[in-house]
C-alpha atoms as a PDB file:
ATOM      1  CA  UNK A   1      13.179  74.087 310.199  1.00  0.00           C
ATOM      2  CA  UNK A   2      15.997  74.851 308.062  1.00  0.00           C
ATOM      3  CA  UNK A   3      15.995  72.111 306.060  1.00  0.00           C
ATOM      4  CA  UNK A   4      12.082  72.890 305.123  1.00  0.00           C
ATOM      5  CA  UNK A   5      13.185  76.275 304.489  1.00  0.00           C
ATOM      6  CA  UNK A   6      15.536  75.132 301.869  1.00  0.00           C
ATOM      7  CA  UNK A   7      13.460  72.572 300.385  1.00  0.00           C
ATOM      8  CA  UNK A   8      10.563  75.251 300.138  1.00  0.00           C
ATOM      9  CA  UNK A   9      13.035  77.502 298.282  1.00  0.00           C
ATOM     10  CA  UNK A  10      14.447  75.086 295.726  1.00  0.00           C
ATOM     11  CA  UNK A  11      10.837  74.232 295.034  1.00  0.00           C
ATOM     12  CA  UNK A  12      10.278  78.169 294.649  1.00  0.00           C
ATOM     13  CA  UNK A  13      12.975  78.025 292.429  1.00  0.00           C
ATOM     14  CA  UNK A  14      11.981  75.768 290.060  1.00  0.00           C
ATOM     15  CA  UNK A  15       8.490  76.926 289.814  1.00  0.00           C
ATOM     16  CA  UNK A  16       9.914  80.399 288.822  1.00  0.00           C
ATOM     17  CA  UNK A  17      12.139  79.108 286.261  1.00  0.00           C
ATOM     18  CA  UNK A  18       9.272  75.963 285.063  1.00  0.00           C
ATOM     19  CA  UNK A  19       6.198  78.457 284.656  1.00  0.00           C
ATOM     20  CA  UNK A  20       7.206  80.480 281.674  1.00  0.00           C
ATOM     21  CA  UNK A  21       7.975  77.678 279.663  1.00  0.00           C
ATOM     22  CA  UNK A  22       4.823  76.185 280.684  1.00  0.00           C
ATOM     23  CA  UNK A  23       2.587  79.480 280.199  1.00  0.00           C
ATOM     24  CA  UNK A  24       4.788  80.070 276.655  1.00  0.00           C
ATOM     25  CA  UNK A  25       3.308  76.212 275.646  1.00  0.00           C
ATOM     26  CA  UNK A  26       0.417  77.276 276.662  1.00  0.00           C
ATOM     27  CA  UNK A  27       0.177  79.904 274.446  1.00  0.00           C
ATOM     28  CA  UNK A  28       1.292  78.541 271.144  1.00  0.00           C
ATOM     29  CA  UNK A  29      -1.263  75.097 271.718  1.00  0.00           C
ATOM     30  CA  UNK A  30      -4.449  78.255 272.303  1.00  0.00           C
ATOM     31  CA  UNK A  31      -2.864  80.060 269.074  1.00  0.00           C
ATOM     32  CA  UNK A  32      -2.290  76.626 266.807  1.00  0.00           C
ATOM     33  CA  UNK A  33      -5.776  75.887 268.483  1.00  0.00           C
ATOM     34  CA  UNK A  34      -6.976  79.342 267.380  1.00  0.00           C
ATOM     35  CA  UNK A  35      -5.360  79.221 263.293  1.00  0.00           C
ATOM     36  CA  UNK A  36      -7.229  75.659 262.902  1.00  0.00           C
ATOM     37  CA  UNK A  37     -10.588  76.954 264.443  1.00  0.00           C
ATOM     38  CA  UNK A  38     -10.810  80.626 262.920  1.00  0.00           C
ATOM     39  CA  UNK A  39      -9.900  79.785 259.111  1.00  0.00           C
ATOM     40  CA  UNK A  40     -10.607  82.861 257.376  1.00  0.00           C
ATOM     41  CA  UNK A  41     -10.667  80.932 254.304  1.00  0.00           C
ATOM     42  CA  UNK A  42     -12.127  77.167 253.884  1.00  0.00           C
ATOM     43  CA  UNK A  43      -9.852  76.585 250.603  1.00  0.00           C
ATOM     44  CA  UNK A  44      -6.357  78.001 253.100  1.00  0.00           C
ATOM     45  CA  UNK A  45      -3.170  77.206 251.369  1.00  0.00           C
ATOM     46  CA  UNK A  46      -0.200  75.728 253.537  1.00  0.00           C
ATOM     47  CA  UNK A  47       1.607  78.847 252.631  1.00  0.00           C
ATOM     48  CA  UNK A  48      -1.483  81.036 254.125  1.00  0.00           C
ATOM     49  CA  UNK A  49      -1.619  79.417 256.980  1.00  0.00           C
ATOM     50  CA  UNK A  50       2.054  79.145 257.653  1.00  0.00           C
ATOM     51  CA  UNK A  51       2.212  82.985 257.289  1.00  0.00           C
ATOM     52  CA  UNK A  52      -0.737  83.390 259.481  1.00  0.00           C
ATOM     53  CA  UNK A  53       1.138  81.333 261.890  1.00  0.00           C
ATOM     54  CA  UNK A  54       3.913  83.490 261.852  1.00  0.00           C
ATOM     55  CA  UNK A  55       1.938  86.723 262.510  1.00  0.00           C
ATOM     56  CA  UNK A  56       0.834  84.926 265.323  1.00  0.00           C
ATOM     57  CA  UNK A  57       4.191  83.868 266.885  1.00  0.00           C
ATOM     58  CA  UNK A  58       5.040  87.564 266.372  1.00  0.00           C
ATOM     59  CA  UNK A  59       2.618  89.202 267.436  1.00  0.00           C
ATOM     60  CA  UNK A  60       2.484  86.749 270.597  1.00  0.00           C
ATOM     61  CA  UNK A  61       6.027  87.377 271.287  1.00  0.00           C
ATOM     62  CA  UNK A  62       6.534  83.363 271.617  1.00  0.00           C
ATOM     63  CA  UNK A  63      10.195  82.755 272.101  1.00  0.00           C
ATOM     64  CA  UNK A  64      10.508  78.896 272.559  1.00  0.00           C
ATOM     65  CA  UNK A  65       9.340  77.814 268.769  1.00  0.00           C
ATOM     66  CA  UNK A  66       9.800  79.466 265.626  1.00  0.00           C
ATOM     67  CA  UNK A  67       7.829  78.960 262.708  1.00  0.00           C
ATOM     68  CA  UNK A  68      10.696  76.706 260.642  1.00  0.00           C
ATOM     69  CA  UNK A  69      10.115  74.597 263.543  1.00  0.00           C
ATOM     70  CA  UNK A  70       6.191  73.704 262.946  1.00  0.00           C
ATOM     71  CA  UNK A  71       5.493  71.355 260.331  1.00  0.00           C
ATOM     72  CA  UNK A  72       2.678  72.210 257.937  1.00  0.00           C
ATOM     73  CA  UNK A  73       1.199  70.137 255.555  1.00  0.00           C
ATOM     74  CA  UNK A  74      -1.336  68.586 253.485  1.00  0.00           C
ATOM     75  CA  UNK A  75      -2.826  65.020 254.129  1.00  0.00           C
ATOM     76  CA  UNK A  76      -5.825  63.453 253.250  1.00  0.00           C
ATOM     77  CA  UNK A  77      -8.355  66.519 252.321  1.00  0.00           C
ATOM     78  CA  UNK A  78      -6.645  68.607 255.093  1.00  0.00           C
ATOM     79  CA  UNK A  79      -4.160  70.812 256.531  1.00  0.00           C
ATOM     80  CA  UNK A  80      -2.056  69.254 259.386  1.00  0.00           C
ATOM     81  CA  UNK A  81      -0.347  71.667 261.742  1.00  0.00           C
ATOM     82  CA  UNK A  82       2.690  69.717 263.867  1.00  0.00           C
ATOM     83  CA  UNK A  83       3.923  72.096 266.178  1.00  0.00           C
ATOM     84  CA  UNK A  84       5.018  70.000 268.830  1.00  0.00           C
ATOM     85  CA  UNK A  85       8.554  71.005 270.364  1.00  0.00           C
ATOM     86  CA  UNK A  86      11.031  70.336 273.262  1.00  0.00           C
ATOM     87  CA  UNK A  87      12.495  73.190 275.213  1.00  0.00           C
ATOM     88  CA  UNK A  88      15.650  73.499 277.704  1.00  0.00           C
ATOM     89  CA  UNK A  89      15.887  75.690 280.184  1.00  0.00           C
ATOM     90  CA  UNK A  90      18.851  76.006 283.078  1.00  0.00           C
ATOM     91  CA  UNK A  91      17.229  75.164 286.802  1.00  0.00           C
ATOM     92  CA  UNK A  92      19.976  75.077 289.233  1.00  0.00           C
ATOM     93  CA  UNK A  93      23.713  75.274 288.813  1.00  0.00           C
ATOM     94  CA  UNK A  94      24.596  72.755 286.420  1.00  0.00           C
ATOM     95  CA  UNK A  95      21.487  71.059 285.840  1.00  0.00           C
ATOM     96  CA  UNK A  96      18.847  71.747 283.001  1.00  0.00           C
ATOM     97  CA  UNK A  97      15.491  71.345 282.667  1.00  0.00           C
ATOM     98  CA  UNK A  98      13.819  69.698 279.623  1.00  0.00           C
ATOM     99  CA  UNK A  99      10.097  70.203 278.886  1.00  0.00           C
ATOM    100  CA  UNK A 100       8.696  68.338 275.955  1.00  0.00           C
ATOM    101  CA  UNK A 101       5.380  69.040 274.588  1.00  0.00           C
ATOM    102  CA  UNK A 102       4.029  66.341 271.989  1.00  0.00           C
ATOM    103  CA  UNK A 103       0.147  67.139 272.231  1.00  0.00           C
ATOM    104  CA  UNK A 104       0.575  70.035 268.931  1.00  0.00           C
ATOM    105  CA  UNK A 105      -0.564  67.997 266.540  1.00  0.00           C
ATOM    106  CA  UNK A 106      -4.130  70.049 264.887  1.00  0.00           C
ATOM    107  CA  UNK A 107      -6.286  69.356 261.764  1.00  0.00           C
ATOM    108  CA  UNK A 108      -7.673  71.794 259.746  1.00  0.00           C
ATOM    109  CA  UNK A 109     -11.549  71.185 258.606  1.00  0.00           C
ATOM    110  CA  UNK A 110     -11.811  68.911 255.365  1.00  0.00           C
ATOM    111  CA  UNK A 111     -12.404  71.324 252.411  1.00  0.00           C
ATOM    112  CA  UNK A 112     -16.143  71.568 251.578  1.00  0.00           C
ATOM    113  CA  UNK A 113     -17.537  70.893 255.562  1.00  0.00           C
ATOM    114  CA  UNK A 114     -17.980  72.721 258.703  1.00  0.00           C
END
């Protein structure tokens, strides 16, 4: 009984200090998701969108990525948007947790299509 009791809290634990990094990822992949979707302009510069980006972050209050941290650039007819980061966080005592998250990785629309 004890023993359950303790596992069930160090699982507690770590889902209170896991969920939010997770939710915070969450966020900046709906927001990345959101800047490549909702151009307000088909002909966006990098420097448009970068600043639109940061507005975001801002306004967002994201905490785990800044925008120096997400790549923008142009390839191929299009805008890419890297944003993919790795975050550390302490868990218990003297060990740290490590989330990465390597699925930021957008394209904008090729100038001239839909």
């Amino acid at each position: 009984m004890t023993t359950n009791l303790v596992f069930f809290g160090l699982l507690l634990i770590a889902a209170l200090r896991v969920a939010p990094t997770y939710f915070e990822y969450l966020t900046v992949k709906d927001m990345v998701r959101r800047a490549v979707v909702e151009q307000p302009v088909s002909g966006e510069t990098v420097p448009q969108l970068k600043n639109r980006l940061a507005a975001l972050l801002v306004t967002n209050q994201v905490r785990g990525i800044e925008i120096d941290d997400i790549a923008i650039y142009p390839e191929r007819g299009v805008i890419v948007i890297d944003a993919r980061y790795e975050t550390r966080f302490p868990l218990f005592w003297i060990l740290d947790g490590v989330m990465q998250f390597d699925d930021l990785v957008f394209e904008t629309t090729p100038v001239g299509r839909s």
